[in-house]
Protein backbone atom coordinates (compact mmCIF):
# COMPACT_ATOMS: atom_id res chain seq x y z
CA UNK A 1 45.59 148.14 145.63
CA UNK A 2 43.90 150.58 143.16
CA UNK A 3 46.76 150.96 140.97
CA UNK A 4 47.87 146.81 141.35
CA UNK A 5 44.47 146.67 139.72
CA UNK A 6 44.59 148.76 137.33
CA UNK A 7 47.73 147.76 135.73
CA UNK A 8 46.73 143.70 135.93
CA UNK A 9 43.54 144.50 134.13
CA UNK A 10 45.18 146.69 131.57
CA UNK A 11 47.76 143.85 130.93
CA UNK A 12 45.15 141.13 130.56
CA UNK A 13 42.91 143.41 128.36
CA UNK A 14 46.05 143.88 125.86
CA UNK A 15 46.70 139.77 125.59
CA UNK A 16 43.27 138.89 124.95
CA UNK A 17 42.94 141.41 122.42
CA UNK A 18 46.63 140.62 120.91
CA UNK A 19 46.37 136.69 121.28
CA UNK A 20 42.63 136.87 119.08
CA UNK A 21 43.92 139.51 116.53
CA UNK A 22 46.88 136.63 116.28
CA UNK A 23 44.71 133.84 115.92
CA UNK A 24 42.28 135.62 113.28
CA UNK A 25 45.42 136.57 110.82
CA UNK A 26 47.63 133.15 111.72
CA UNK A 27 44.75 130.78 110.55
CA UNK A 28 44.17 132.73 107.41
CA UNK A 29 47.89 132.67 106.74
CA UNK A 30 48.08 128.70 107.60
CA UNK A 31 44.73 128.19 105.48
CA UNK A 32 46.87 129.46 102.52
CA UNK A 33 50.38 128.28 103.04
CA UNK A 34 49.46 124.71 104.79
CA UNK A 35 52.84 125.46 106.70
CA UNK A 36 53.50 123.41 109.82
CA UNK A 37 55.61 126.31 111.44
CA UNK A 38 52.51 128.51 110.59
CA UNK A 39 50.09 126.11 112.31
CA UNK A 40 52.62 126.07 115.12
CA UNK A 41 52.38 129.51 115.38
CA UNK A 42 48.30 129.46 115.25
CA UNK A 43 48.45 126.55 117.69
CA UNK A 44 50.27 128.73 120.22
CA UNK A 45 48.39 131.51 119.44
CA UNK A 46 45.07 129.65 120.30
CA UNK A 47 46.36 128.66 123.33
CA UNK A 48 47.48 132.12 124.48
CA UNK A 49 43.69 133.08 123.81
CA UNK A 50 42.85 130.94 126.16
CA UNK A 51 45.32 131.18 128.51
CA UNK A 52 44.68 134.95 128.79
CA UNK A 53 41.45 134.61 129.14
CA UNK A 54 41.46 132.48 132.27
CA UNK A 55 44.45 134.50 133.32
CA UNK A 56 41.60 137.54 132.49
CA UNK A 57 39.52 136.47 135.03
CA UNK A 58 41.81 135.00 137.58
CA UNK A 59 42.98 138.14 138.11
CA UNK A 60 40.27 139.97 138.53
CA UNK A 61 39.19 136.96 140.96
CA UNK A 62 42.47 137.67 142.80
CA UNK A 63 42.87 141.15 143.65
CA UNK A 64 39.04 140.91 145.13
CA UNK A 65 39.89 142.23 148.82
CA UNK A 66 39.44 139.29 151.70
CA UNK A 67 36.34 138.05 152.82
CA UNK A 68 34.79 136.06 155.58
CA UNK A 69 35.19 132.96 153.48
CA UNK A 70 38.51 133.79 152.45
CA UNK A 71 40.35 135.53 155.22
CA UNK A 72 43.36 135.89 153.62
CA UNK A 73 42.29 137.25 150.29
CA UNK A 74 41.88 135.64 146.94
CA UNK A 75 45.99 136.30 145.98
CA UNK A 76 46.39 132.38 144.81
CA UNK A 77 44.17 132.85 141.82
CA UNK A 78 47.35 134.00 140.09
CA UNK A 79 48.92 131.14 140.64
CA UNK A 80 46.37 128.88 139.67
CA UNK A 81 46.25 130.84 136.37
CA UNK A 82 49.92 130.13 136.08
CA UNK A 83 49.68 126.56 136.49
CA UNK A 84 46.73 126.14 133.97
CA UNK A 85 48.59 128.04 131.68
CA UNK A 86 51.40 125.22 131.75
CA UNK A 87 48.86 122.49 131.37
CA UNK A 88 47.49 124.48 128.03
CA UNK A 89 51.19 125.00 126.63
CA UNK A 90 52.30 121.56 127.69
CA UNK A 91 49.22 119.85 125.45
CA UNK A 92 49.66 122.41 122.42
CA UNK A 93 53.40 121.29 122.23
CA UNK A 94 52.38 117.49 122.36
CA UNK A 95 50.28 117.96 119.59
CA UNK A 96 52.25 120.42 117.56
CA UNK A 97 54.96 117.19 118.10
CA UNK A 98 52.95 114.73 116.70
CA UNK A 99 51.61 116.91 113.89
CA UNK A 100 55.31 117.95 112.57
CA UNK A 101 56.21 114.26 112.74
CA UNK A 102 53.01 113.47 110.48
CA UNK A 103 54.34 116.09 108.10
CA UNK A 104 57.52 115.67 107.66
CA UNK A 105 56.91 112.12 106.57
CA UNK A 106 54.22 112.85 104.37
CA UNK A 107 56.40 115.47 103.05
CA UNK A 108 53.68 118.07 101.96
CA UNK A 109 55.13 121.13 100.72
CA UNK A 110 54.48 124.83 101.77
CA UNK A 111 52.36 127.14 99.65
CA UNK A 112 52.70 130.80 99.23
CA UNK A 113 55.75 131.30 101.52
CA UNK A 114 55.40 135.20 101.65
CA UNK A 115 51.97 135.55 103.14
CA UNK A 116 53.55 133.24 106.06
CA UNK A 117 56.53 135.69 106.31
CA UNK A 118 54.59 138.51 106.71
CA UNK A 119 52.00 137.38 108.74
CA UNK A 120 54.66 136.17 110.70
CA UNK A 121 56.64 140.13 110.87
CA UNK A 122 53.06 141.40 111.87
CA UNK A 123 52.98 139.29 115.16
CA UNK A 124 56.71 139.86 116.31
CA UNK A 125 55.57 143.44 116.58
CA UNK A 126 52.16 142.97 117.98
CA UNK A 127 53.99 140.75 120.34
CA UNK A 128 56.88 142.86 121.20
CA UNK A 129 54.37 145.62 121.75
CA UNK A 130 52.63 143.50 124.48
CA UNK A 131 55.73 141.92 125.99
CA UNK A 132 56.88 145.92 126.41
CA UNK A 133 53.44 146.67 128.12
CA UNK A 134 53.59 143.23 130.55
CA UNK A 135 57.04 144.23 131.26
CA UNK A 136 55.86 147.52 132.84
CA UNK A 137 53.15 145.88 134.68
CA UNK A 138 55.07 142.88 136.61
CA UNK A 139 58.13 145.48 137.50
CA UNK A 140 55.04 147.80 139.36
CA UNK A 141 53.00 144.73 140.40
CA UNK A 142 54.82 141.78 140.64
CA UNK A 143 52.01 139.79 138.89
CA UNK A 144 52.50 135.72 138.93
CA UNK A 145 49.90 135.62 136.35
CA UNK A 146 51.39 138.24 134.52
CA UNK A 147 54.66 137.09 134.61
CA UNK A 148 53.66 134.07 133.69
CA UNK A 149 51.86 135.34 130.74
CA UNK A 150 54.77 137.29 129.71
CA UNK A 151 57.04 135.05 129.39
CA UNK A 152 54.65 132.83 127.08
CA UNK A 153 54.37 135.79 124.93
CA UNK A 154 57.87 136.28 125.18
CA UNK A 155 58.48 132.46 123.83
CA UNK A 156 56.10 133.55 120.96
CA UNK A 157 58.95 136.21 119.32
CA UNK A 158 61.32 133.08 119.35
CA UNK A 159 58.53 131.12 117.78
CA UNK A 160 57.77 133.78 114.83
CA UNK A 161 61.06 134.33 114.54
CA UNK A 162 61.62 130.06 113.64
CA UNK A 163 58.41 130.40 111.39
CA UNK A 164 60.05 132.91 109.25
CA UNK A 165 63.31 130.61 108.86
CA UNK A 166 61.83 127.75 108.29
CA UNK A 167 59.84 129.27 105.54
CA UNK A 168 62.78 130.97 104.01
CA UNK A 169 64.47 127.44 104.34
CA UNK A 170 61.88 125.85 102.88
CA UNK A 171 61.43 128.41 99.86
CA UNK A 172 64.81 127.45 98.68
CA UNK A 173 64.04 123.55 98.47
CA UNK A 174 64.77 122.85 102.18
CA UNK A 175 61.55 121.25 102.66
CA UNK A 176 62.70 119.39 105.82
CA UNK A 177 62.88 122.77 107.85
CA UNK A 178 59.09 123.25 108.17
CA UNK A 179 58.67 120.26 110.27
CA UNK A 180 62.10 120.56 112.15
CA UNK A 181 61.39 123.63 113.17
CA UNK A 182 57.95 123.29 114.56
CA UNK A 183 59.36 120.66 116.19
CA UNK A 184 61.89 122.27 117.65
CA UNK A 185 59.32 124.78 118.48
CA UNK A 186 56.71 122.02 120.38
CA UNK A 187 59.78 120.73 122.43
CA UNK A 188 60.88 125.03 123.01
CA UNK A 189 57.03 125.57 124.45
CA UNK A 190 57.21 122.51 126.62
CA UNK A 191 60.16 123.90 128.08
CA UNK A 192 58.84 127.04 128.78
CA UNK A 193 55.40 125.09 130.09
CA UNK A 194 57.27 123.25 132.90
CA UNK A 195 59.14 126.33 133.98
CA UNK A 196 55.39 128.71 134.44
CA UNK A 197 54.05 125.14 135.81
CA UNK A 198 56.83 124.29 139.00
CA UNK A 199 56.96 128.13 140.14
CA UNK A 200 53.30 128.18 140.43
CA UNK A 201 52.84 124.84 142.01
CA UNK A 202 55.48 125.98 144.38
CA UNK A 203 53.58 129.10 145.36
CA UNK A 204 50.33 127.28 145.56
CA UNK A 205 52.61 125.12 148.13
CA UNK A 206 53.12 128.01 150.33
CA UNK A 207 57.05 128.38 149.30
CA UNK A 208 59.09 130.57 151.52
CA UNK A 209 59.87 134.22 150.21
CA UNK A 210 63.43 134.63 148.35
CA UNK A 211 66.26 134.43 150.73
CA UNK A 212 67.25 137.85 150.40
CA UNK A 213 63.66 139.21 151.51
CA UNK A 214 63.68 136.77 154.77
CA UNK A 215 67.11 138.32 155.54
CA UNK A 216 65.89 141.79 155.24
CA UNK A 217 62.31 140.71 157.64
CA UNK A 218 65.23 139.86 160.17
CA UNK A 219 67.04 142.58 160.08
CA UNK A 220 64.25 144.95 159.93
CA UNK A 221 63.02 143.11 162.92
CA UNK A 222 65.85 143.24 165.20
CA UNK A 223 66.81 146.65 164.24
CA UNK A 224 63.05 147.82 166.27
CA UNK A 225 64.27 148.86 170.11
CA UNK A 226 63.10 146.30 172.44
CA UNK A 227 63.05 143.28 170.07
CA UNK A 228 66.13 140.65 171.60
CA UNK A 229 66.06 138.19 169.35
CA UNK A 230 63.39 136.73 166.60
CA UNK A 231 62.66 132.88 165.91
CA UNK A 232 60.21 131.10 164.24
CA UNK A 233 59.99 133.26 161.14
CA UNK A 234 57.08 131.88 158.08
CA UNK A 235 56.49 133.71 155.30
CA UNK A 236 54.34 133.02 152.08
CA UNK A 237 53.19 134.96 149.01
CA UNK A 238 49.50 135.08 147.27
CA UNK A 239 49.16 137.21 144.46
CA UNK A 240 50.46 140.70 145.68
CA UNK A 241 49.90 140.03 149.10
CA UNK A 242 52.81 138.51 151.07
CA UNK A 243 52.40 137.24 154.33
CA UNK A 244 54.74 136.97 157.24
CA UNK A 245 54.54 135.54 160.68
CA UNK A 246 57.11 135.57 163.79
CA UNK A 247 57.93 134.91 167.18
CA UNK A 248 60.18 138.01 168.95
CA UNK A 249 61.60 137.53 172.25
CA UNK A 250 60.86 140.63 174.87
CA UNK A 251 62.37 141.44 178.07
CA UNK A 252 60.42 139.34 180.91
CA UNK A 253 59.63 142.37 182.81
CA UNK A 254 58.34 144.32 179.95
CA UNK A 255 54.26 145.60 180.83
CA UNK A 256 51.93 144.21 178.61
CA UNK A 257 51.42 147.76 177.22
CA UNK A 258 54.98 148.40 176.29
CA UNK A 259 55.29 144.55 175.17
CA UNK A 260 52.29 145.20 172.97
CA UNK A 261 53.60 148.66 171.57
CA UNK A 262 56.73 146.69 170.15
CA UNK A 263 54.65 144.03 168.36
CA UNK A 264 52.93 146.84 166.80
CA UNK A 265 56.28 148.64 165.73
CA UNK A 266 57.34 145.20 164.24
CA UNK A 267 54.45 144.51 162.54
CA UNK A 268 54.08 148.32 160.81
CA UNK A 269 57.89 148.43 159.82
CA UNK A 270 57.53 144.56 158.25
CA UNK A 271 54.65 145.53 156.37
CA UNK A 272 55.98 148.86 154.91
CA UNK A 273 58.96 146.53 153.48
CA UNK A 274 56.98 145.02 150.72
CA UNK A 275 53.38 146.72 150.57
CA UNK A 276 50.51 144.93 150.63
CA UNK A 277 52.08 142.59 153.27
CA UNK A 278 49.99 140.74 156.01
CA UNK A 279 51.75 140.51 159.71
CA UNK A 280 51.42 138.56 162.31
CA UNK A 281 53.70 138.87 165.35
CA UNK A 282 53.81 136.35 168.56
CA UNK A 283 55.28 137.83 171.88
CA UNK A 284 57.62 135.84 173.93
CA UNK A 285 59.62 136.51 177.09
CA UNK A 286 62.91 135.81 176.42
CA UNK A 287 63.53 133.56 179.50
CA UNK A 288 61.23 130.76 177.80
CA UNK A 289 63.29 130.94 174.06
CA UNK A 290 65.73 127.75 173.59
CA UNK A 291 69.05 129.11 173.52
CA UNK A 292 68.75 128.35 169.60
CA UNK A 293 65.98 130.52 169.14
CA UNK A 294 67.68 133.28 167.23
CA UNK A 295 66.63 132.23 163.87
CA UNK A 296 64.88 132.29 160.77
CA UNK A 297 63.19 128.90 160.57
């Protein structure tokens, strides 16, 4: 739990930090160019700021251990991050539509191309930097926030990447790319906003654990001596914390003492599968299990 925290907090330190440098350098650049890929790129970078910043918090909200309010911890905060992220990104890409349009029929041209350029170079490797960092940190935490976050700032090297070319395009008499582009970048963000926002919702929902994690519950399960069969099998995820919940099915004539040494093999070997994971195990005799008992749902 120590280290989970530590690595979520150093993550969410390093995108504030990175999405306000952004912001500070990107409306400077935009100030002077009057770019529309440049304020797409500011527009984005605002709404990282804020995004990170709830993500900031939500995390620290989330690895909080449970309490007698919330039994089962404060793991969904992630999620919730997650999904306001997607409502952020999904309005910034409205507006960065509607703006582009505006543009591109008033036909304003682009000042001083190069400051946009290299404004733009100096956030594809702040960026990369950070997406290298949030990397580390979901592959040792597993982070929805973080993921989430990551792949936002991941989006953004895509997005610096179309400022720069549209500006080149534009600097040779193209001024039509400008617009198109941030265009193309509004509709790229809204994308990415309903992917973050349908993978949170479905965790805030309670959705099952991947099918290759249920199968190895089972078999973990029914490889403990004793256990004859396993049914009504639940499982759930909250932040870091996954939770799973069974029936097993126990010889009839098994003593409550052995019955209840089982459960408690189950329950360790379940939870040392994906640490921090939450177990609770029901006890049946087997003579009362429908003959289709023997499975996962």
């Amino acid at each position: 739990m120590r280290d989970y925290g530590f690595w979520v907090k150093l993550a969410t330190r390093a995108s504030v930090s990175v999405a306000l440098l952004l912001i500070v350098v990107k409306a400077g650049a935009w100030l002077m160019t009057d770019s529309s890929s440049m304020l797409a790129s500011l527009t984005d970078s605002m709404l990282d700021s804020l995004a990170s910043l709830f993500t900031f918090f939500a995390v620290r909200y989330a690895i909080q251990p449970a309490d007698n309010e919330h039994r089962f911890g404060h793991g969904k905060a992630e999620s919730l991050a997650a999904l306001v992220q997607s409502a952020l990104i999904t309005g910034s890409a409205l507006l960065l539509f509607v703006h582009s349009i505006q543009q591109w029929v008033q036909g304003s041209p682009v000042q001083q191309h190069q400051i946009g350029i290299y404004v733009s170079l100096f956030a594809i490797v702040a960026t990369l930097a950070l997406v290298i960092l949030q990397r580390i940190v979901v592959a040792k935490t597993q982070s929805k926030a973080i993921a989430a976050d990551s792949l936002h700032f991941t989006s953004d090297l895509a997005l610096n990447t179309a400022v720069i070319v549209a500006l080149l395009f534009n600097a040779y008499g193209m001024g039509w790319a400008d617009s198109v582009f941030a265009i193309g970048i509004a509709i790229f963000l809204a994308y990415g906003a309903v992917r973050i926002g349908w993978d949170a919702f479905q965790s805030l929902m309670d959705r099952e654990l991947p099918e290759a994690e249920k199968q190895q519950i089972l078999a973990t399960i029914k490889a403990v001596p004793g256990v004859l069969g396993v049914h009504d099998l639940r499982t759930r995820a909250a932040g870091q914390v996954r939770f799973v919940q069974c029936h097993i099915e126990l010889d009839d004539h098994l003593s409550i003492r052995q019955a209840h040494h089982i459960a408690d093999t189950v329950e360790r070997q379940v939870a040392a599968l994906f640490p921090p994971t939450d177990v609770i195990v029901h006890m049946d005799p087997q003579s009362v299990v429908p003959d289709n008992g023997d499975t996962p749902l």
